[in-house]
Every structure is written in C-alpha cells, then in structure tokens.
C-alpha atoms as a PDB file:
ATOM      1  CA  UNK A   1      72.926 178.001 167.369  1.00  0.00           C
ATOM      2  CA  UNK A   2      76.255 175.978 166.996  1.00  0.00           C
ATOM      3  CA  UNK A   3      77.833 176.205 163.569  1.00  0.00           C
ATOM      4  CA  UNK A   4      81.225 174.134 163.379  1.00  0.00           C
ATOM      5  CA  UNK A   5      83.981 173.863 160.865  1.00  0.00           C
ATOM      6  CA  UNK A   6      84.697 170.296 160.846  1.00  0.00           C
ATOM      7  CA  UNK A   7      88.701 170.585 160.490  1.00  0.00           C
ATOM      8  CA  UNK A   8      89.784 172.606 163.143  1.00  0.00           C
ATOM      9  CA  UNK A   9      93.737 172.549 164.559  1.00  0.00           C
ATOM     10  CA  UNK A  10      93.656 170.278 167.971  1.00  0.00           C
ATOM     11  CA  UNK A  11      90.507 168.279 166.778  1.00  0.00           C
ATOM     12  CA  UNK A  12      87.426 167.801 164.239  1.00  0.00           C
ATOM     13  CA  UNK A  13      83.949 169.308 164.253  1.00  0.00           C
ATOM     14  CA  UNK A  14      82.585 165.755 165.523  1.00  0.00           C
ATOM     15  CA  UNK A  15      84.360 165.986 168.790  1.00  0.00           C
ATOM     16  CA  UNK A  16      82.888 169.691 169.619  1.00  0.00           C
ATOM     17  CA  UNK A  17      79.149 167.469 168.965  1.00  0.00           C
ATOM     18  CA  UNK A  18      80.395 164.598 171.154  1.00  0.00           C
ATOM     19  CA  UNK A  19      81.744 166.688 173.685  1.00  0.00           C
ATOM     20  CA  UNK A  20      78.341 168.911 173.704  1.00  0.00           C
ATOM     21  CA  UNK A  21      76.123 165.950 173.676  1.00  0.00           C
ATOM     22  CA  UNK A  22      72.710 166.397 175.298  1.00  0.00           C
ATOM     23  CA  UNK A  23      74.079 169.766 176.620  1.00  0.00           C
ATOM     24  CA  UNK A  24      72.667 171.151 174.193  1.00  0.00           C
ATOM     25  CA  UNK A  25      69.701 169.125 172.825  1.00  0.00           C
ATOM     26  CA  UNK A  26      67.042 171.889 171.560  1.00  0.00           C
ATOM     27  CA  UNK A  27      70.465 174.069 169.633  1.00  0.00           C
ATOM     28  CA  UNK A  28      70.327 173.935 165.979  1.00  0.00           C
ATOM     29  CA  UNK A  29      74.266 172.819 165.013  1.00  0.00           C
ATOM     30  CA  UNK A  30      75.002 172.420 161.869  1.00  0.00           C
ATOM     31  CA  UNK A  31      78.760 171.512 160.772  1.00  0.00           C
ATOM     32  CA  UNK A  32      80.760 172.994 157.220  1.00  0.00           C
ATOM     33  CA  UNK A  33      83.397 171.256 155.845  1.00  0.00           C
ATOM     34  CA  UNK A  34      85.505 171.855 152.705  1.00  0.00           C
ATOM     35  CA  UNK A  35      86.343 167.821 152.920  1.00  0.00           C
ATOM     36  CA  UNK A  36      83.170 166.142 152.991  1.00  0.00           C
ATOM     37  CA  UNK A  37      82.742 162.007 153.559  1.00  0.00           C
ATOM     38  CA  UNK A  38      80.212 159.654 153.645  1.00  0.00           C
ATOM     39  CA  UNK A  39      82.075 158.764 156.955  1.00  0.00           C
ATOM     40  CA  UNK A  40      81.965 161.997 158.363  1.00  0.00           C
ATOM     41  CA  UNK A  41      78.372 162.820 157.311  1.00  0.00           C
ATOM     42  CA  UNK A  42      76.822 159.231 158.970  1.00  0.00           C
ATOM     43  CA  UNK A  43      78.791 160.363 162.056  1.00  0.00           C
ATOM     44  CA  UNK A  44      77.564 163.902 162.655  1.00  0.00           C
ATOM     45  CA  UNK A  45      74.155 162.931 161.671  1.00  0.00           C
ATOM     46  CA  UNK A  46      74.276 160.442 164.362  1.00  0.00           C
ATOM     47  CA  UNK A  47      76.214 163.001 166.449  1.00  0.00           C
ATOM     48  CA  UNK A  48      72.769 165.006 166.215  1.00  0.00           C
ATOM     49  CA  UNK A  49      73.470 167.603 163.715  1.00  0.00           C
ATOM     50  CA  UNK A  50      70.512 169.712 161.762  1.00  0.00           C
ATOM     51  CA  UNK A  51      72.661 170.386 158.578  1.00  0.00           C
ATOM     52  CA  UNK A  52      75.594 169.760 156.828  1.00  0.00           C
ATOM     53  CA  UNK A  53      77.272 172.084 154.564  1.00  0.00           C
ATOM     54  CA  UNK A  54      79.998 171.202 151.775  1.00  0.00           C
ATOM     55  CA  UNK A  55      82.309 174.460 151.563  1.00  0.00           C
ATOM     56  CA  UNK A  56      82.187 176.593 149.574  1.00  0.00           C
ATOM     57  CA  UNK A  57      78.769 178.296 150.659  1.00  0.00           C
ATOM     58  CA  UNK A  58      77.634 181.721 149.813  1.00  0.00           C
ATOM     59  CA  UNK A  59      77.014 183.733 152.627  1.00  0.00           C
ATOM     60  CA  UNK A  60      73.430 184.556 152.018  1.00  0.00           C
ATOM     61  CA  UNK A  61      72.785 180.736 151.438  1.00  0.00           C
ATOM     62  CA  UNK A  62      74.083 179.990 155.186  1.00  0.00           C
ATOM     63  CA  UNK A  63      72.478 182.703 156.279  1.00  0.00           C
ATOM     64  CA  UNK A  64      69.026 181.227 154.731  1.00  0.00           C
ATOM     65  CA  UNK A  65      69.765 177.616 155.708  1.00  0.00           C
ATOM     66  CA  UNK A  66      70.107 178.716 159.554  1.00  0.00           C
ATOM     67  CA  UNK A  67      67.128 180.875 159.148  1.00  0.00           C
ATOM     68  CA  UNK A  68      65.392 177.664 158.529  1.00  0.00           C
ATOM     69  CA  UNK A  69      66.436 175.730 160.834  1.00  0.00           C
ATOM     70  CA  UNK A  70      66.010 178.169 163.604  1.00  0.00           C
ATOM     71  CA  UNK A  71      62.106 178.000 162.628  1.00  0.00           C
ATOM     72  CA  UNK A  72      61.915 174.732 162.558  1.00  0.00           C
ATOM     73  CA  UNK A  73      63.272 174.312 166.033  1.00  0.00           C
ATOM     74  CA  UNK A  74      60.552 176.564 167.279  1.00  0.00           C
ATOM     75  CA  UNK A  75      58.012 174.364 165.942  1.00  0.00           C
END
C-alpha cells in the first residue's frame, strides 16, 4: 500500500510513482491532493496509480476506498 500526498517539500507525488516504477507493480498507490488537475490526474494514471483522491477526504471514506482496492488487488 503506497498512499502519496501529491505536494510534498523537495518534489510532487508523481516523482515518488516514477521513481517506484515497476518496483512495486502488484502495490495499490493511490495519490491525495488538495490541488487537483486534469494534468496531474492523466499523469499519475499513466504513472500507474489505483485512485486519486481530491482533499478534503473523511477519514472513514479513505479508509473504505483502500479497503477496496486492497480486495481488488487480491483478485
């Protein structure tokens, strides 16, 4: 499970994907972001990602989104 803010303070979520790359290939990651883009949502799909999440986000609706997503992966 990789969950990434995508505005961190030396670099953005997307370079944490690119850097993992295949590394990580059967990880659910799913990236949050309190500035969301069409530009940064086409790139972090094609990054890989399983979700993205527009800030704010109730706790128990994360929680229930990864939930999901960890199932799927096992399937």
């Amino acid at each position: 499970m990789v969950l990434i803010d995508f505005r961190l303070t030396d670099m953005d979520g997307t370079n944490i994907l690119e850097k993992i790359g295949n590394h990580l290939l059967n990880s659910v990651k799913i990236i949050i972001t309190g500035f969301p883009s069409l530009d940064l949502g086409t790139k972090a799909l094609d990054l890989g990602i399983d979700a993205y999440v527009v800030k704010p986000v109730s706790p128990n609706d994360l929680l229930s989104l990864i939930s999901e997503k960890l199932k799927s992966k096992k399937s």
